[in-house]
C-alpha atoms as a PDB file:
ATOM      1  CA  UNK A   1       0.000   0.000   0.000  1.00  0.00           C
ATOM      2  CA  UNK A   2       2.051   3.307  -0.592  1.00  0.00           C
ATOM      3  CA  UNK A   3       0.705   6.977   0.096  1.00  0.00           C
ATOM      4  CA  UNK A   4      -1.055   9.019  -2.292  1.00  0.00           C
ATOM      5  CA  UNK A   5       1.209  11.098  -3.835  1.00  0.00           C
ATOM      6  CA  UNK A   6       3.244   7.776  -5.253  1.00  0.00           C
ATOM      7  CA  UNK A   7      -0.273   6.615  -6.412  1.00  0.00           C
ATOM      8  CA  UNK A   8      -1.162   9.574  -8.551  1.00  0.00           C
ATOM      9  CA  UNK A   9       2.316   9.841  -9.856  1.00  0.00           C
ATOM     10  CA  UNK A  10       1.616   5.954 -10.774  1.00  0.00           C
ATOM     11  CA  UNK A  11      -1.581   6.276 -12.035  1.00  0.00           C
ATOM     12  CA  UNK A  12      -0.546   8.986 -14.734  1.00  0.00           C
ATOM     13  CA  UNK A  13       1.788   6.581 -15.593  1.00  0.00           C
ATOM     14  CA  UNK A  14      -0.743   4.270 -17.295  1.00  0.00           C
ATOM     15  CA  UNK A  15      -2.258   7.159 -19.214  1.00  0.00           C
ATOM     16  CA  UNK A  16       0.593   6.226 -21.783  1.00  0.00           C
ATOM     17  CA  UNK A  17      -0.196   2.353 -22.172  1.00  0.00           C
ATOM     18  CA  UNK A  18      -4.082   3.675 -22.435  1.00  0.00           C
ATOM     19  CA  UNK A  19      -5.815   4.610 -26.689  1.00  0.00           C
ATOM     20  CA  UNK A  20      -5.824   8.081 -27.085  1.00  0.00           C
ATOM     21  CA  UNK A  21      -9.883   9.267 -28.266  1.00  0.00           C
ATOM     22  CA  UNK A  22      -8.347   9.789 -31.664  1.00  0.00           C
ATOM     23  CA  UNK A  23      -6.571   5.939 -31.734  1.00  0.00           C
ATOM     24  CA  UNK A  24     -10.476   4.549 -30.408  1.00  0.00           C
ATOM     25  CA  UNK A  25     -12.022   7.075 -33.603  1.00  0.00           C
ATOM     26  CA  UNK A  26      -9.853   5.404 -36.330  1.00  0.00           C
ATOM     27  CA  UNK A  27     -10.058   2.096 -34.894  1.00  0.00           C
ATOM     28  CA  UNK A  28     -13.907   2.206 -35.263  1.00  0.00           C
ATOM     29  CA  UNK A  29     -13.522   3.004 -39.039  1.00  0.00           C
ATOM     30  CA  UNK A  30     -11.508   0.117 -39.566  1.00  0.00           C
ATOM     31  CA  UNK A  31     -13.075  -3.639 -40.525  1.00  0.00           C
ATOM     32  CA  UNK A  32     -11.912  -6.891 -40.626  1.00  0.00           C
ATOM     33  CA  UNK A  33      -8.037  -7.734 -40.834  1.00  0.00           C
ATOM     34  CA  UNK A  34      -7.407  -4.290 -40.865  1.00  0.00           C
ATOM     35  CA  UNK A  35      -8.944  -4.158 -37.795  1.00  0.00           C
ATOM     36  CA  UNK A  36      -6.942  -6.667 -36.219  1.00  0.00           C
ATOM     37  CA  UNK A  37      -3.861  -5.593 -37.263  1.00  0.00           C
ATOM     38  CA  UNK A  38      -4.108  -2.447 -35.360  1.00  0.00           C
ATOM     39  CA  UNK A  39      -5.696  -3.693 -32.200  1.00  0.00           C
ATOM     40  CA  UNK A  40      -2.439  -6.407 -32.403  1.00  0.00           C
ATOM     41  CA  UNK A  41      -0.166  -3.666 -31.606  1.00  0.00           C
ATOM     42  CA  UNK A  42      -1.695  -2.705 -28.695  1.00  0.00           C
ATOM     43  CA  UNK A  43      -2.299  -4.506 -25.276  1.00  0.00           C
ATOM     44  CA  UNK A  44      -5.646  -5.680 -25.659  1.00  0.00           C
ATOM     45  CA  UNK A  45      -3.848  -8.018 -28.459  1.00  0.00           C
ATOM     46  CA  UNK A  46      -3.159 -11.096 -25.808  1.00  0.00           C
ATOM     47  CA  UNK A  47      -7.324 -10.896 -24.997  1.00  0.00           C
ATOM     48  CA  UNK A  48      -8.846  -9.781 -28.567  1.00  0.00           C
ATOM     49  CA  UNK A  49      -8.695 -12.344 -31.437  1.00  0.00           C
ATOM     50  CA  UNK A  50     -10.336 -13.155 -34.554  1.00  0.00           C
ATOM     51  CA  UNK A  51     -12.588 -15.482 -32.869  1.00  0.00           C
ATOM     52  CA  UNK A  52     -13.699 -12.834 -29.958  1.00  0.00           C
ATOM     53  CA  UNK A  53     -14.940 -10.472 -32.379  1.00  0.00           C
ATOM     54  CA  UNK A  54     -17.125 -12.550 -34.214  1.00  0.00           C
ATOM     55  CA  UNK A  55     -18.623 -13.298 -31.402  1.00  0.00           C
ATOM     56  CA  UNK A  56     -20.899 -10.525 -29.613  1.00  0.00           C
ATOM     57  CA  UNK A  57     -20.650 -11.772 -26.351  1.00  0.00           C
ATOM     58  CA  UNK A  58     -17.127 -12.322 -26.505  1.00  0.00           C
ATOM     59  CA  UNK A  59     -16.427  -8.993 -28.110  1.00  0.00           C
ATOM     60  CA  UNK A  60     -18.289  -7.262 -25.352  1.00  0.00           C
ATOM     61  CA  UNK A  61     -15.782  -8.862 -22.564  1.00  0.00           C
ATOM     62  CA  UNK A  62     -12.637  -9.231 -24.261  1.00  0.00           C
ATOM     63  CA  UNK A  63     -11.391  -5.689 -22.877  1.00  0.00           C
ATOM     64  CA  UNK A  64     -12.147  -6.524 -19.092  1.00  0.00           C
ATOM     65  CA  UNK A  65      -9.303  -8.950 -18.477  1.00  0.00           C
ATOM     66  CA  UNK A  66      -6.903  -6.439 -18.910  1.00  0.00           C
ATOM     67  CA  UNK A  67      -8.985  -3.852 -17.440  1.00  0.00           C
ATOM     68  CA  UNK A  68      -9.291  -5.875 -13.778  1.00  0.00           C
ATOM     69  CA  UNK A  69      -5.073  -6.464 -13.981  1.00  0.00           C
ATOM     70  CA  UNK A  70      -4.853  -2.637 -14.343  1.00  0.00           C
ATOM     71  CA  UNK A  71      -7.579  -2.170 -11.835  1.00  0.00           C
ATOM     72  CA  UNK A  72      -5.819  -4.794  -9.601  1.00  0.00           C
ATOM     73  CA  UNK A  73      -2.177  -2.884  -9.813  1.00  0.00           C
ATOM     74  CA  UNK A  74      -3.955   0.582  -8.715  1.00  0.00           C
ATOM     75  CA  UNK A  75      -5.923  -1.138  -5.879  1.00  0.00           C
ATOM     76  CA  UNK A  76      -2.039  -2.775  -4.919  1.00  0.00           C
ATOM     77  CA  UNK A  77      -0.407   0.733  -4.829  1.00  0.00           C
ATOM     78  CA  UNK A  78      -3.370   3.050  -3.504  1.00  0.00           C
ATOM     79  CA  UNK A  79      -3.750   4.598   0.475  1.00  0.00           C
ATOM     80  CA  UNK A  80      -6.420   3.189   2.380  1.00  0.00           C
ATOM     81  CA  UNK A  81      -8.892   5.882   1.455  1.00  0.00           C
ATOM     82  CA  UNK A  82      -8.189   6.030  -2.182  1.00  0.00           C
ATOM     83  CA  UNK A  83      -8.320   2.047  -2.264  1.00  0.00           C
ATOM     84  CA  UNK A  84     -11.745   2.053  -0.547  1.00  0.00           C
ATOM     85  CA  UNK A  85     -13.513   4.654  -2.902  1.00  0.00           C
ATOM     86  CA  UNK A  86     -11.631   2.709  -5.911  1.00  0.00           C
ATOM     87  CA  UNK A  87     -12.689  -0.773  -4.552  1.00  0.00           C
ATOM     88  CA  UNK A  88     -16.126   0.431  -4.363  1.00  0.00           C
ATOM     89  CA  UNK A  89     -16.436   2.018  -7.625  1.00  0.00           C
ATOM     90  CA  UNK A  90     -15.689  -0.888  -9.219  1.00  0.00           C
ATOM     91  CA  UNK A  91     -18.348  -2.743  -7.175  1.00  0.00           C
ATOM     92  CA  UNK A  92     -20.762  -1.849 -10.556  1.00  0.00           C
ATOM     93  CA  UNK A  93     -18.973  -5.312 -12.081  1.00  0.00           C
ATOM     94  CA  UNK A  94     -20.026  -7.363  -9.217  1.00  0.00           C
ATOM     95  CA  UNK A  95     -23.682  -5.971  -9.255  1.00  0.00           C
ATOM     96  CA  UNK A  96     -24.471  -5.865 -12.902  1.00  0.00           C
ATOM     97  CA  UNK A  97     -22.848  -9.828 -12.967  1.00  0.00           C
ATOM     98  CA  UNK A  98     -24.926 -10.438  -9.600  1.00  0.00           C
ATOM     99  CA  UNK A  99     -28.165  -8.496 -11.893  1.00  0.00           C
ATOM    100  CA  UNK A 100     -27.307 -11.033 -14.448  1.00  0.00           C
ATOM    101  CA  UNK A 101     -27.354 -14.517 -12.049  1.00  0.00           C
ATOM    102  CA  UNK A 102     -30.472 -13.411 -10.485  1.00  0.00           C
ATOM    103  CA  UNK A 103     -32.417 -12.559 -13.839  1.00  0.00           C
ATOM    104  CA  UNK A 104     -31.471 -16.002 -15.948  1.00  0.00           C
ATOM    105  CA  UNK A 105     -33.139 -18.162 -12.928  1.00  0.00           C
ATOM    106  CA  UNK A 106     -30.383 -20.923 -13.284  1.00  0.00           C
ATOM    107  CA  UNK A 107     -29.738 -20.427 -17.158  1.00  0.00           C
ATOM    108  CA  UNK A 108     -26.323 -20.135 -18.212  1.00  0.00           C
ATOM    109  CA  UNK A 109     -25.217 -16.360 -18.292  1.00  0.00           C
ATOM    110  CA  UNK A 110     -22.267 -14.407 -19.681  1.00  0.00           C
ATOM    111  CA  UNK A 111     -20.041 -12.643 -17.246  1.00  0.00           C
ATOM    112  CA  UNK A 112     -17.864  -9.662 -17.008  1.00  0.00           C
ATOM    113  CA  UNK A 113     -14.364 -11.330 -16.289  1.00  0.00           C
ATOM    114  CA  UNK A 114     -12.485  -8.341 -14.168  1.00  0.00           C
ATOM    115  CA  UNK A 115     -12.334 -10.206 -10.678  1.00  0.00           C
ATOM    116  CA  UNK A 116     -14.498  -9.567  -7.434  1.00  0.00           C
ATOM    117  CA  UNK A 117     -14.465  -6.340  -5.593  1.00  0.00           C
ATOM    118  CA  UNK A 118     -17.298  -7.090  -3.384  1.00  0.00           C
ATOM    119  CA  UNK A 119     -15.529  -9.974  -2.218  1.00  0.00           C
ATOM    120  CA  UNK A 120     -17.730 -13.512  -1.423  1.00  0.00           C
ATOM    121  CA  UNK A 121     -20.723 -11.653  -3.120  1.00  0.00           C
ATOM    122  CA  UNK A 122     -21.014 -14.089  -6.231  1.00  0.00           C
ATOM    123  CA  UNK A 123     -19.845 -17.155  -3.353  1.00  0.00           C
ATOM    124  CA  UNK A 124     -22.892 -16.283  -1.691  1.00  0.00           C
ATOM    125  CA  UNK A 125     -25.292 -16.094  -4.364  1.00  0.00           C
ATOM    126  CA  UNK A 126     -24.349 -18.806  -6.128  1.00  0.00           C
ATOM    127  CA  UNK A 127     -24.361 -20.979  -2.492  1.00  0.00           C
ATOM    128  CA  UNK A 128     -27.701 -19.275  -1.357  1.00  0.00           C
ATOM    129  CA  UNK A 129     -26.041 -18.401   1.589  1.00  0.00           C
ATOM    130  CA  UNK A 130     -29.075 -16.254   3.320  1.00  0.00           C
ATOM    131  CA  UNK A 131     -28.629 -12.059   4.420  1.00  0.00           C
ATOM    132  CA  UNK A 132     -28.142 -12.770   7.872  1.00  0.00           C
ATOM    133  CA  UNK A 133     -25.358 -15.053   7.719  1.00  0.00           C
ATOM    134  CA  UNK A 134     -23.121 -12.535   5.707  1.00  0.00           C
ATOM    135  CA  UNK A 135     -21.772  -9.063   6.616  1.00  0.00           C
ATOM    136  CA  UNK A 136     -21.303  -5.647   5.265  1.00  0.00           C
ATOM    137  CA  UNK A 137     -22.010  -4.813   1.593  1.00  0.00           C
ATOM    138  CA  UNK A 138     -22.686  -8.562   1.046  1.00  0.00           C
ATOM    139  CA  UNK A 139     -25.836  -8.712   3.232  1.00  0.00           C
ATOM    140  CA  UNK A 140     -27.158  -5.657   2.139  1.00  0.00           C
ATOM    141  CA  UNK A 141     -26.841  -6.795  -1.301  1.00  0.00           C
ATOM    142  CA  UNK A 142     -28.134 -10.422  -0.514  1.00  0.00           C
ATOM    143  CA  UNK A 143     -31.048  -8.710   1.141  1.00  0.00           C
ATOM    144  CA  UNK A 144     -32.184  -7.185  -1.900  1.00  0.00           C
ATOM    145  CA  UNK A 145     -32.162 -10.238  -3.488  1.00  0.00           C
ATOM    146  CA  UNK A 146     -33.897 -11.920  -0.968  1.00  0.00           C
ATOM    147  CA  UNK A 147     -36.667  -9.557  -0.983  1.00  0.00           C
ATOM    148  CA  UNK A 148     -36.716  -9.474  -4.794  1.00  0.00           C
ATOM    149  CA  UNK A 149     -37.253 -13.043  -4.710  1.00  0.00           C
ATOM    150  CA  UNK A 150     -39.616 -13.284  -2.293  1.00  0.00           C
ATOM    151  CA  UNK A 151     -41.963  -9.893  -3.445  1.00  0.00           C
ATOM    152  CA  UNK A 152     -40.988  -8.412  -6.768  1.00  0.00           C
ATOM    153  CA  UNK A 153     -39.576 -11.631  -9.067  1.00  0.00           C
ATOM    154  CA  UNK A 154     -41.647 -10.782 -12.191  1.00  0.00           C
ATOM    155  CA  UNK A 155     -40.355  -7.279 -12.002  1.00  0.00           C
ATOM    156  CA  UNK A 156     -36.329  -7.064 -13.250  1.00  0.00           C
ATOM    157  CA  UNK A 157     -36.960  -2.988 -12.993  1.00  0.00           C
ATOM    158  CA  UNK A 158     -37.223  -3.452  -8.939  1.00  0.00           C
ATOM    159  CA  UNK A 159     -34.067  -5.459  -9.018  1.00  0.00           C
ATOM    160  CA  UNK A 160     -32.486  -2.792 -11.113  1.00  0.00           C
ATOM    161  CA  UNK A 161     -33.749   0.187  -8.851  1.00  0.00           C
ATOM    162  CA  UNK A 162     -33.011  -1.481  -6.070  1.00  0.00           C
ATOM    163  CA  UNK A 163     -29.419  -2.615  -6.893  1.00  0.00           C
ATOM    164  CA  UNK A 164     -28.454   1.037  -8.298  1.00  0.00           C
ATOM    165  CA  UNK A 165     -29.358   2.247  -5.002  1.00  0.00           C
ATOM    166  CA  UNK A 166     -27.558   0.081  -3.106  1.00  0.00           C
ATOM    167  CA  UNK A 167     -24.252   0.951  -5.260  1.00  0.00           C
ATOM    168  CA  UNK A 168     -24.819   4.881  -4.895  1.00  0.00           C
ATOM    169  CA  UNK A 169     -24.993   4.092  -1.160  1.00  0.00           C
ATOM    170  CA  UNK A 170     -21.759   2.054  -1.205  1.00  0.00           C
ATOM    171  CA  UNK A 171     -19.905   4.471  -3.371  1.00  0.00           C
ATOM    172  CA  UNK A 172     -21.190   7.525  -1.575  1.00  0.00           C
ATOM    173  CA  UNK A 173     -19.836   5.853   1.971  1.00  0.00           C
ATOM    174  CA  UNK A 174     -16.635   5.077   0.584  1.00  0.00           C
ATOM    175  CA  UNK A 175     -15.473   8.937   0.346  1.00  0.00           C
ATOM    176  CA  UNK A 176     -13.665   9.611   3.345  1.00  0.00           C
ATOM    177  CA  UNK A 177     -11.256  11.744   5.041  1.00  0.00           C
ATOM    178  CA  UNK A 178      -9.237  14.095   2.506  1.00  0.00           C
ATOM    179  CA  UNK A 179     -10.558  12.341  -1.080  1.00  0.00           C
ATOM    180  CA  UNK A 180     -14.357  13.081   0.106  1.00  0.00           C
ATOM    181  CA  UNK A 181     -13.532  16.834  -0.973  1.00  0.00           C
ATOM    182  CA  UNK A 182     -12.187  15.700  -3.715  1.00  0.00           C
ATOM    183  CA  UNK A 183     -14.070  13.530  -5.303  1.00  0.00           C
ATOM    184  CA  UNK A 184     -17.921  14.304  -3.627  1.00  0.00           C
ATOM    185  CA  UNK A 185     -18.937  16.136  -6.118  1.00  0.00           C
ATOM    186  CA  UNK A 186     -17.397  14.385  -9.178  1.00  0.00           C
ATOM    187  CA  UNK A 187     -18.761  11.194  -7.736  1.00  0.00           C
ATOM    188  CA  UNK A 188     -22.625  12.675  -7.649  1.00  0.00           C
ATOM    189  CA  UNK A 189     -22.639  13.748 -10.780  1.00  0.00           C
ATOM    190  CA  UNK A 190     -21.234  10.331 -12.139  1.00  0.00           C
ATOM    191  CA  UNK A 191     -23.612   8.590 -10.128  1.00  0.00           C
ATOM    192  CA  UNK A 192     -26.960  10.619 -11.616  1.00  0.00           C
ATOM    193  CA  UNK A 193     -25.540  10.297 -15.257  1.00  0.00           C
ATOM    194  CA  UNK A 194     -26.157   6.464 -14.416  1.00  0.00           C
ATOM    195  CA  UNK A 195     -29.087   6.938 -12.902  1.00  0.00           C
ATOM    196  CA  UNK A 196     -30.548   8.968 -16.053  1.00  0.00           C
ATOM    197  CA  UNK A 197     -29.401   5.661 -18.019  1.00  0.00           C
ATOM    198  CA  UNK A 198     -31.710   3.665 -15.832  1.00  0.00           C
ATOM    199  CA  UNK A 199     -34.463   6.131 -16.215  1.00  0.00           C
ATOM    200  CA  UNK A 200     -34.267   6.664 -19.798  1.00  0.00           C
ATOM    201  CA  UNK A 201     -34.560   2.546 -20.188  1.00  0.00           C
ATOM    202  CA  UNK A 202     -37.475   2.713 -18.353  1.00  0.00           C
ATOM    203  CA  UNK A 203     -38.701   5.507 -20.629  1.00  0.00           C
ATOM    204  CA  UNK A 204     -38.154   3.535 -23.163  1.00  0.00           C
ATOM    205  CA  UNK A 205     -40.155   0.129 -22.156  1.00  0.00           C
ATOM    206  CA  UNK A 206     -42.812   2.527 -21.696  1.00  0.00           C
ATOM    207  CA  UNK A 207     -42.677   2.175 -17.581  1.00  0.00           C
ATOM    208  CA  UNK A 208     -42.668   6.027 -17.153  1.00  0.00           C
ATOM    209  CA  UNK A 209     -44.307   5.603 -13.608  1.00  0.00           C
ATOM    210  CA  UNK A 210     -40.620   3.935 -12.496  1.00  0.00           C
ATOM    211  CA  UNK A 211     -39.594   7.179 -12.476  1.00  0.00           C
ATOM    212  CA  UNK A 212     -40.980   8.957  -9.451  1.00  0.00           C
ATOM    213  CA  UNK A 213     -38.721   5.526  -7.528  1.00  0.00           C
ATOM    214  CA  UNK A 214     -35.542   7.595  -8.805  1.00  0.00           C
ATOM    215  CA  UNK A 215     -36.330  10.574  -6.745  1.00  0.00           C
ATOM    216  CA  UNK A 216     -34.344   9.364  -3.928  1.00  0.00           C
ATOM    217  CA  UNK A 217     -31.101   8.520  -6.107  1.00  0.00           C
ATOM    218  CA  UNK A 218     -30.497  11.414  -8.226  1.00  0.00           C
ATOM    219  CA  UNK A 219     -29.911  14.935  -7.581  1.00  0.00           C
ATOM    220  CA  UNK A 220     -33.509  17.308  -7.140  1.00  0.00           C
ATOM    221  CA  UNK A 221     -32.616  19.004 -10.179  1.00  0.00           C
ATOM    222  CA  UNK A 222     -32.259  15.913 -12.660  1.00  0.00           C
ATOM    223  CA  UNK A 223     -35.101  14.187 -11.458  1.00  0.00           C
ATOM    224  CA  UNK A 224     -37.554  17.267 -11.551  1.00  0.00           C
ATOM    225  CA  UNK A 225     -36.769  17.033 -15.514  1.00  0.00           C
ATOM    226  CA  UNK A 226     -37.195  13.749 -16.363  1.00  0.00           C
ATOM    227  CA  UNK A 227     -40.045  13.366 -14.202  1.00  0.00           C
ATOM    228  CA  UNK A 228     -41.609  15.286 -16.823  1.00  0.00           C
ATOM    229  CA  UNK A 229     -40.421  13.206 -19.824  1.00  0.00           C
ATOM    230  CA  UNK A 230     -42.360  10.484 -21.665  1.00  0.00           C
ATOM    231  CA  UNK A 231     -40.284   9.856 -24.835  1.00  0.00           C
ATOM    232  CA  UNK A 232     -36.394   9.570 -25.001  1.00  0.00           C
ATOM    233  CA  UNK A 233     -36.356  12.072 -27.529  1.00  0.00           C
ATOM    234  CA  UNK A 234     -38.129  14.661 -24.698  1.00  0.00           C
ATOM    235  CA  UNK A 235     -35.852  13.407 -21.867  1.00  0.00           C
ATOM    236  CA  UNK A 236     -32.549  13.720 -23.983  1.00  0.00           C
ATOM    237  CA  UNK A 237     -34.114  17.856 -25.134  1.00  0.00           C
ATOM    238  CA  UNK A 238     -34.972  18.297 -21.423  1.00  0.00           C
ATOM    239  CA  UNK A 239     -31.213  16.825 -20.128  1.00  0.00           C
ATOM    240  CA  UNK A 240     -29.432  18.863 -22.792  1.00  0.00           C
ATOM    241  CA  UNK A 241     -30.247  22.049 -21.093  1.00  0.00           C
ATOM    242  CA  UNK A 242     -28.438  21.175 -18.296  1.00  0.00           C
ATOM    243  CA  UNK A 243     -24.825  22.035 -18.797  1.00  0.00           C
ATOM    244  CA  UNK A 244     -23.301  18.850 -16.982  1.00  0.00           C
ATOM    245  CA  UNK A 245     -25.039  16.510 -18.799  1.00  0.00           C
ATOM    246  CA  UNK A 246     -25.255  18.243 -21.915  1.00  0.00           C
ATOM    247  CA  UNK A 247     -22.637  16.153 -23.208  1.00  0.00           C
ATOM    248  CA  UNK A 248     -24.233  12.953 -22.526  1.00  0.00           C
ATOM    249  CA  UNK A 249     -27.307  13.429 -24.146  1.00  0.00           C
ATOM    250  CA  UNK A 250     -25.357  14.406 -27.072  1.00  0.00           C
ATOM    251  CA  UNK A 251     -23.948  11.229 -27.150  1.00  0.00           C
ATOM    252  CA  UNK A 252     -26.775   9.218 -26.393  1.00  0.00           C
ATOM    253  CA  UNK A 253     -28.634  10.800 -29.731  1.00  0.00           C
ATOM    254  CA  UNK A 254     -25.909   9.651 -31.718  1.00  0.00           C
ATOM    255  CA  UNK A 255     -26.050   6.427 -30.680  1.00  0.00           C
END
C-alpha cells in the first residue's frame, strides 16, 4: 500500500499504455483484418482475437481482463482511502454480474471477467447463503435479493432500482477523510448520469411511472426534468439544457 502522492504519480503513468480518443475514432472506421492488425499492436492483443470479435458476447468482454489487472495494480499501490472509494467504484462489475445470475433463474449467463471487488458476493449467491449469515455490503446486497425473490420476481426494474441504489450508497460511503472533498462532487454527478441511463430505459419500455422511484437517487434538479419526460427524444431535449449533462445526451442521440 504506498501513500497518495506515489499513487497519482503511478496512475498517470498508465495514461501512456491507455488509446488516445483519436486511436479509439480510427479504430472504429476500420473492418476486418485491418482491424486486427491495429488492435495487435496494442495490449488488448493477448485478450482480442479473430474469434472474440465474431462473437458478440465475446467482443463485449474481451477488454475486461486487462482492465481488472490494471484495476488490480492501482488497488495494490493506492492509500487506504483512495483504495476504498476505488474498490467500491468498481463494485458496478459485481452488481451488474450479480443483476445477471439473479435474472437467468439458473440459465447459463455471460459474465464480465475483471475479478471480485465485493468480495464472497457471487460465493454467496451462487451458495444461497441467506442475508443474515453474511456481513457488510454482502448482506445488504443479498437482502435485496432476498426480498426481490420473495416480493418483486416478475419485475427485473425493482431489481435494477433497487441494486443502483444500493451501489450509490456504497460508493457515496466510501469517500472519506481528505478524497471526500475531492471527489464528492465528481462522484454525484457520475452517479446521476447512471441513474438517467436507468431512467431513460425505463422511458423507453414505456414504464414512465418507475420514475418517481428515482427521486431518492439522483440529484432534485435531474429528477424534476425527467419526471416530466415520456419519450427519449423529450428526456434527452430536457437533459441537454443542463450544462453537466449536456454532453451525454449528445452522445446518447448519436447512438
Amino acid at each position: 500500500m504506498g501513500n497518495r502522492t506515489y499513487s497519482i504519480i503511478r496512475a498517470h503513468g498508465l495514461i501512456t499504455h491507455l488509446l488516445s480518443r483519436e486511436e479509439i475514432a480510427r479504430l472504429i472506421e476500420l473492418e476486418g483484418d485491418e482491424f486486427l492488425k491495429e488492435i495487435s499492436r496494442t495490449e488488448y492483443a493477448p485478450f482480442i482475437g479473430g474469434e472474440e470479435l465474431r462473437d458478440p458476447k465475446k467482443a463485449d468482454t474481451a477488454p475486461f481482463p486487462l482492465l481488472g489487472k490494471r484495476i488490480s495494480f492501482l488497488i495494490s499501490i493506492l492509500d487506504e482511502e483512495t483504495r476504498e472509494f476505488l474498490t467500491s467504484y468498481m463494485a458496478k462489475y459485481d452488481l451488474e454480474n450479480l443483476r445477471r445470475i439473479v435474472l437467468s433463474r439458473g440459465e447459463e449467463v455471460s459474465l464480465i471477467p475483471t475479478g471480485e471487488f465485493v468480495k464472497g458476493l457471487k460465493s454467496s449467491i451462487e451458495q444461497g447463503l441467506p442475508s443474515e449469515r453474511a456481513r457488510g455490503k454482502v448482506r445488504k446486497i443479498l437482502k435485496i435479493v432476498e426480498e426481490w425473490r420473495e416480493l418483486h420476481s416478475e419485475d427485473p426494474g425493482f431489481l435494477e432500482l433497487s441494486l443502483e441504489r444500493a451501489y450509490r450508497e456504497i460508493l457515496l460511503s466510501s469517500l472519506k477523510g481528505g478524497i471526500k472533498k475531492e471527489l464528492e462532487r465528481l462522484t454525484t454527478w457520475y452517479l446521476d448520469g447512471r441513474s438517467i441511463i436507468l431512467a431513460l430505459k425505463f422511458i423507453q419500455s414505456g414504464e414512465t411511472w418507475r420514475l418517481r422511484e428515482l427521486s431518492g437517487i439522483m440529484s432534485p434538479r435531474v429528477y424534476n426534468v425527467l419526471a416530466t419526460a415520456s419519450t427519449i427524444a423529450g428526456a434527452l431535449s430536457l437533459l441537454s439544457e443542463i450544462a453537466q449533462f449536456s454532453g451525454l445526451a449528445k452522445t446518447i442521440r448519436e447512438l
